[in-house]
Each structure stands twice: as C-alpha cells, then as structure tokens.
N, C-alpha and C. Protein backbone atom coordinates (compact mmCIF):
# COMPACT_ATOMS: atom_id res chain seq x y z
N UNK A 1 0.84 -1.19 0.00
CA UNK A 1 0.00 0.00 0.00
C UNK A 1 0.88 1.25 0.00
N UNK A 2 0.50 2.31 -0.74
CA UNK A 2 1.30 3.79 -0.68
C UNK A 2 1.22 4.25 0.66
N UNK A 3 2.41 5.21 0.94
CA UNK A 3 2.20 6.07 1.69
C UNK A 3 1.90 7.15 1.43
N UNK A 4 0.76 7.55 2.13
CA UNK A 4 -0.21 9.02 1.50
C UNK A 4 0.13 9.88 2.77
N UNK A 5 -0.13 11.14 2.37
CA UNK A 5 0.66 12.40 3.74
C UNK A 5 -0.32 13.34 3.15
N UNK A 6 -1.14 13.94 4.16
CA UNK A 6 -1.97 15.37 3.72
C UNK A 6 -1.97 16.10 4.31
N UNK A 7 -1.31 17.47 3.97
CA UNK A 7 -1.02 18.38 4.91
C UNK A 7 -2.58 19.10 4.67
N UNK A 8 -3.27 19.70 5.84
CA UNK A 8 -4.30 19.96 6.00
C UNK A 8 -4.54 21.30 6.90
N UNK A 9 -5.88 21.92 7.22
CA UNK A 9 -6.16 23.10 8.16
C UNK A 9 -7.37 22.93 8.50
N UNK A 10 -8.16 22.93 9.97
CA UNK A 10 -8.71 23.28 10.33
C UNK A 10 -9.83 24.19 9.42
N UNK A 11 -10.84 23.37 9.37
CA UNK A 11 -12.32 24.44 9.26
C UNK A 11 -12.11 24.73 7.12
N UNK A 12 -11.20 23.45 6.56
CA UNK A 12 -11.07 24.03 5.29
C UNK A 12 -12.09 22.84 4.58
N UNK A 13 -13.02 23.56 3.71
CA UNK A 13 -13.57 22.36 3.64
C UNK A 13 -13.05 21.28 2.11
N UNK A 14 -11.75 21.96 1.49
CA UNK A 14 -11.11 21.34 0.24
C UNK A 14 -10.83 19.97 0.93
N UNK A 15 -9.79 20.50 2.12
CA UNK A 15 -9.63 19.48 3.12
C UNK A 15 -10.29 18.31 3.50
N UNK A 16 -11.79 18.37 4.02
CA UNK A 16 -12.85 17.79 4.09
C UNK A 16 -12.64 16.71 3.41
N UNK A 17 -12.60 17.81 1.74
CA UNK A 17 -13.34 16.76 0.73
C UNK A 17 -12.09 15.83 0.49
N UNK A 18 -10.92 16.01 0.42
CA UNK A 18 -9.99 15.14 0.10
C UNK A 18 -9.76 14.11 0.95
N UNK A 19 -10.02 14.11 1.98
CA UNK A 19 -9.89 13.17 3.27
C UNK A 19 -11.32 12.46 3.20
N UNK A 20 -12.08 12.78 2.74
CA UNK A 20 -13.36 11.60 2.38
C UNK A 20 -13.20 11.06 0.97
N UNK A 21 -12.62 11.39 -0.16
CA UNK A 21 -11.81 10.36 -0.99
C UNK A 21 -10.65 9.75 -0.01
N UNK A 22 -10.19 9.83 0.32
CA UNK A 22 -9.09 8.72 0.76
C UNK A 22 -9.73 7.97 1.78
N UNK A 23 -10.77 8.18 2.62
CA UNK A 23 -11.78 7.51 3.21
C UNK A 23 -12.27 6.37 2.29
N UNK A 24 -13.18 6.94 1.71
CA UNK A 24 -13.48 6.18 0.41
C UNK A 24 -13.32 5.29 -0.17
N UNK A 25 -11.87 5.32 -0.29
CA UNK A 25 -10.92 4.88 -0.98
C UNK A 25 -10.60 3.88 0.37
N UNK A 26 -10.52 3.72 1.31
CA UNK A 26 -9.86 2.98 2.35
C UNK A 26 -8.56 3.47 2.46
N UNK A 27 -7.70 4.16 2.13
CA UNK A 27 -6.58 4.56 1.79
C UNK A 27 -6.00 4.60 3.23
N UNK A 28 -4.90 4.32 4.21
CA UNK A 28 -3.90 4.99 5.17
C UNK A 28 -3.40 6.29 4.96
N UNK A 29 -3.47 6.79 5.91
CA UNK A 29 -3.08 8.49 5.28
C UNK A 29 -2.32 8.99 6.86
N UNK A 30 -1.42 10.06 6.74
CA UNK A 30 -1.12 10.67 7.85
C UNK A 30 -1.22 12.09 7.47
N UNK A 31 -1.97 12.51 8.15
CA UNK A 31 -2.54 13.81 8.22
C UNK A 31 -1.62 15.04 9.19
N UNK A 32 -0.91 15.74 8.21
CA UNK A 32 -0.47 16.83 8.85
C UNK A 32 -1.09 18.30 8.92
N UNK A 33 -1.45 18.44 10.14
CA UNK A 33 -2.78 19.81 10.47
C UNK A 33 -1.48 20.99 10.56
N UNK A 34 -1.07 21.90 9.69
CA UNK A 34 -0.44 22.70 9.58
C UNK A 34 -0.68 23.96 10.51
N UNK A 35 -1.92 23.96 10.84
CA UNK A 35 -2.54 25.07 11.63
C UNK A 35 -2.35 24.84 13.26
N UNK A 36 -1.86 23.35 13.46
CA UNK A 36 -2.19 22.52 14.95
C UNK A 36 0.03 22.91 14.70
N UNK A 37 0.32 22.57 13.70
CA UNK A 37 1.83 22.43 13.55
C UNK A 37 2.70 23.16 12.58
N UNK A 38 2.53 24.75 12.65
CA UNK A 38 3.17 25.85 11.93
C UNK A 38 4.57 25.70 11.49
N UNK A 39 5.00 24.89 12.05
CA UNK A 39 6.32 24.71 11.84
C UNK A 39 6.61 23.84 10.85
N UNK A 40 5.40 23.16 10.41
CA UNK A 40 5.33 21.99 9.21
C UNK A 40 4.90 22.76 7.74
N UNK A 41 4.61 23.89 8.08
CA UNK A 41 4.65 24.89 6.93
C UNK A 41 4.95 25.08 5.68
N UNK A 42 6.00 25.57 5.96
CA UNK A 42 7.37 25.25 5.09
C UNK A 42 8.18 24.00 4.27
N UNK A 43 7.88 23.22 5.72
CA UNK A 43 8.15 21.75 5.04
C UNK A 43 7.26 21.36 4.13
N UNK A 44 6.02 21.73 3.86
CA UNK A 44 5.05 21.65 3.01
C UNK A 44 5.06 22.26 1.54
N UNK A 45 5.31 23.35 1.67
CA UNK A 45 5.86 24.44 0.77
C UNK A 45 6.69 23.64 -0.25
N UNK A 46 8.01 23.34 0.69
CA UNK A 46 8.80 23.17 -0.01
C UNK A 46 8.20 22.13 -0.71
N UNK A 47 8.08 20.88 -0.37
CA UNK A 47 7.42 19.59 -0.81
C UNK A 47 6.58 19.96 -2.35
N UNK A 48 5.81 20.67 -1.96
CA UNK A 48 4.99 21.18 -3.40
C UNK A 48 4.68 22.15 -4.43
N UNK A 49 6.20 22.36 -4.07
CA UNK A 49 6.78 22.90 -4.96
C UNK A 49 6.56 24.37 -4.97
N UNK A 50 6.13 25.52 -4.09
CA UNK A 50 5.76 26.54 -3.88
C UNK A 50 4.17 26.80 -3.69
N UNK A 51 4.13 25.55 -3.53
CA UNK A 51 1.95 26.04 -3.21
C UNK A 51 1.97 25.96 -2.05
N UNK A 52 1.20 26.84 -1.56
CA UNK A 52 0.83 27.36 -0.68
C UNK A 52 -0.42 27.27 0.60
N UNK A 53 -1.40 26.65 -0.43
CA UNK A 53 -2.51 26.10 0.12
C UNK A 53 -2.45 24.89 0.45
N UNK A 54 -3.78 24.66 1.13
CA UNK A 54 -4.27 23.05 1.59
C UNK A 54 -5.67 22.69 0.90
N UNK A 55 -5.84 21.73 0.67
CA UNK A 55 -4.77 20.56 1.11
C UNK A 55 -3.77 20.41 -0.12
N UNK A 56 -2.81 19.57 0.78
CA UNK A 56 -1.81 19.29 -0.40
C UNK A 56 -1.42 17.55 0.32
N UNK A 57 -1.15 16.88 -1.61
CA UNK A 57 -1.54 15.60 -0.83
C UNK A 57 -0.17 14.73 -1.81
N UNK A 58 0.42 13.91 -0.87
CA UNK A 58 1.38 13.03 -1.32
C UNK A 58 1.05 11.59 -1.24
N UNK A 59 1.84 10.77 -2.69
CA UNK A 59 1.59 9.35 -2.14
C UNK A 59 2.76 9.03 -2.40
N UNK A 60 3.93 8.10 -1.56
CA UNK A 60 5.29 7.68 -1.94
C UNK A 60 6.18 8.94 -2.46
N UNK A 61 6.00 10.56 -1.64
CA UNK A 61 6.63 11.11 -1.90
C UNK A 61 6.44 11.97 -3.42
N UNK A 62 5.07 11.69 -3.98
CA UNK A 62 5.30 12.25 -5.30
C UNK A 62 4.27 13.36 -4.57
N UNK A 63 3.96 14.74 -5.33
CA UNK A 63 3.20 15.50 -5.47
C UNK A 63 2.43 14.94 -6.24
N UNK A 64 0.67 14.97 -5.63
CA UNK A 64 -0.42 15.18 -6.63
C UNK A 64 -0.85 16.37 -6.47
N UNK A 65 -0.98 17.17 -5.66
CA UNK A 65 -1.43 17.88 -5.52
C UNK A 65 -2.72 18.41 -4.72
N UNK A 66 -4.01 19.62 -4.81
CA UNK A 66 -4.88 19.57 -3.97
C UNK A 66 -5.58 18.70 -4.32
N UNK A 67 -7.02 19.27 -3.67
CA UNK A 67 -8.36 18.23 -3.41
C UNK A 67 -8.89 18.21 -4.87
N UNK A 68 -8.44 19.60 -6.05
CA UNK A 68 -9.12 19.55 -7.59
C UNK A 68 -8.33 18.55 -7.98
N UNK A 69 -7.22 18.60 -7.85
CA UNK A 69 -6.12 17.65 -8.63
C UNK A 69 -6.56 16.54 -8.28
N UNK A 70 -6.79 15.87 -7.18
CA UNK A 70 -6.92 14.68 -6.66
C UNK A 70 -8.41 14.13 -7.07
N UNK A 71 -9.47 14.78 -7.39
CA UNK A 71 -10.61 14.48 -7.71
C UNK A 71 -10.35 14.72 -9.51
N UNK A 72 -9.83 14.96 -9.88
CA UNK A 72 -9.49 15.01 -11.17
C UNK A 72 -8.80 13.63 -11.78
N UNK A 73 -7.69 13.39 -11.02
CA UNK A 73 -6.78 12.16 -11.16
C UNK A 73 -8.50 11.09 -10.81
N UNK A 74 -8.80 11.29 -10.08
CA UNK A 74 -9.65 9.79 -9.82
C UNK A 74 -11.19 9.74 -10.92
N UNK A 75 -11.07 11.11 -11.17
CA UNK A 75 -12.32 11.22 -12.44
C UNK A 75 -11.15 10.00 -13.63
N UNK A 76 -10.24 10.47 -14.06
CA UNK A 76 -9.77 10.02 -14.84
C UNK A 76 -9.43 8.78 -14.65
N UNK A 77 -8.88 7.95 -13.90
CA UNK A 77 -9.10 6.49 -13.56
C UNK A 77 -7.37 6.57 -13.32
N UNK A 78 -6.91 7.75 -12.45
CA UNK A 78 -5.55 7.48 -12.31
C UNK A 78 -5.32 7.49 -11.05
N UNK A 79 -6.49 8.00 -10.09
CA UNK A 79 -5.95 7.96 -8.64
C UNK A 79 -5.85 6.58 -8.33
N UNK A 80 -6.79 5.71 -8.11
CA UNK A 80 -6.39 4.10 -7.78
C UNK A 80 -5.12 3.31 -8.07
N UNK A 81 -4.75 3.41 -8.96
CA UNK A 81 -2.68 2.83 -9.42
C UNK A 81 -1.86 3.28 -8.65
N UNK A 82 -2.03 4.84 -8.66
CA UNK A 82 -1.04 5.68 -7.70
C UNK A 82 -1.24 4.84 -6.35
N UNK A 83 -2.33 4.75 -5.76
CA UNK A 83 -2.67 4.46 -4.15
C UNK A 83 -2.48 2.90 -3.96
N UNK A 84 -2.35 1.97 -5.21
CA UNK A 84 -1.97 0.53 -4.78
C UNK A 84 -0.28 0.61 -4.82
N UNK A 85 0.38 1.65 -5.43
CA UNK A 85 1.70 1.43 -5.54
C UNK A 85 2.51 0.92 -4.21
C-alpha cells in the first residue's frame, strides 16, 4: 500500500473533501494539520513545490497535488494505481 501524507487546516472544507476520498478509498493516510503544527509549513511548501494552500496531498513522496487535482486524477481512472503502488 502507498504512503499518503496530507497536509491539511482546520475548518477548510477542500480538506474535508480530500480526506473523504481517501476515506473512500480505504486509503492509510497521515494527516499533517499545519494550523495545529506551523512549523510543518514550510516543510510543506517546499514539498509542493511553492503552493501554498491546503490541502496538499502526497503518495510515496510524489506530489499530486490539492483536493481539484486529486478528484481530477480519480475522475480520470488514475488515482487508484497511484494508491496501490
């Protein structure tokens, strides 16, 4: 199974929605609340490449990106491959 990482915030509801696809999905995920852990910020940043927002979502270290990207990839029949890797 991948390892999935979502850096996340409080009260966002992109957030929400991306964490009920990976629900969904049954997926393992570790959820980093950026707002609970400011200091993970940056480390985030950097990770994706200068975005800024949440959510922002990794599996095995790759960038997919937010909750559009990620509902986009799974419209298209590409999120499931990524998440068995």
């Amino acid at each position: 199974m991948a390892e999935v990482t979502i850096y996340t915030k409080a009260y966002c509801p992109y957030c929400v929605r991306a964490i009920g696809l990976l629900r969904e999905k049954q997926v393992a995920y570790q959820e980093v609340r950026i707002d609970l852990q400011p200091e993970r910020r940056d480390e985030m940043i950097k990770r994706a490449g200068g975005r800024t927002t949440v959510p922002q979502v990794f599996v095995n270290e790759q960038h997919l990106g937010g909750c559009d990207d990620i509902l986009a990839l799974d419209a298209a029949g590409k999120l499931d491959p990524l998440l068995q890797a």
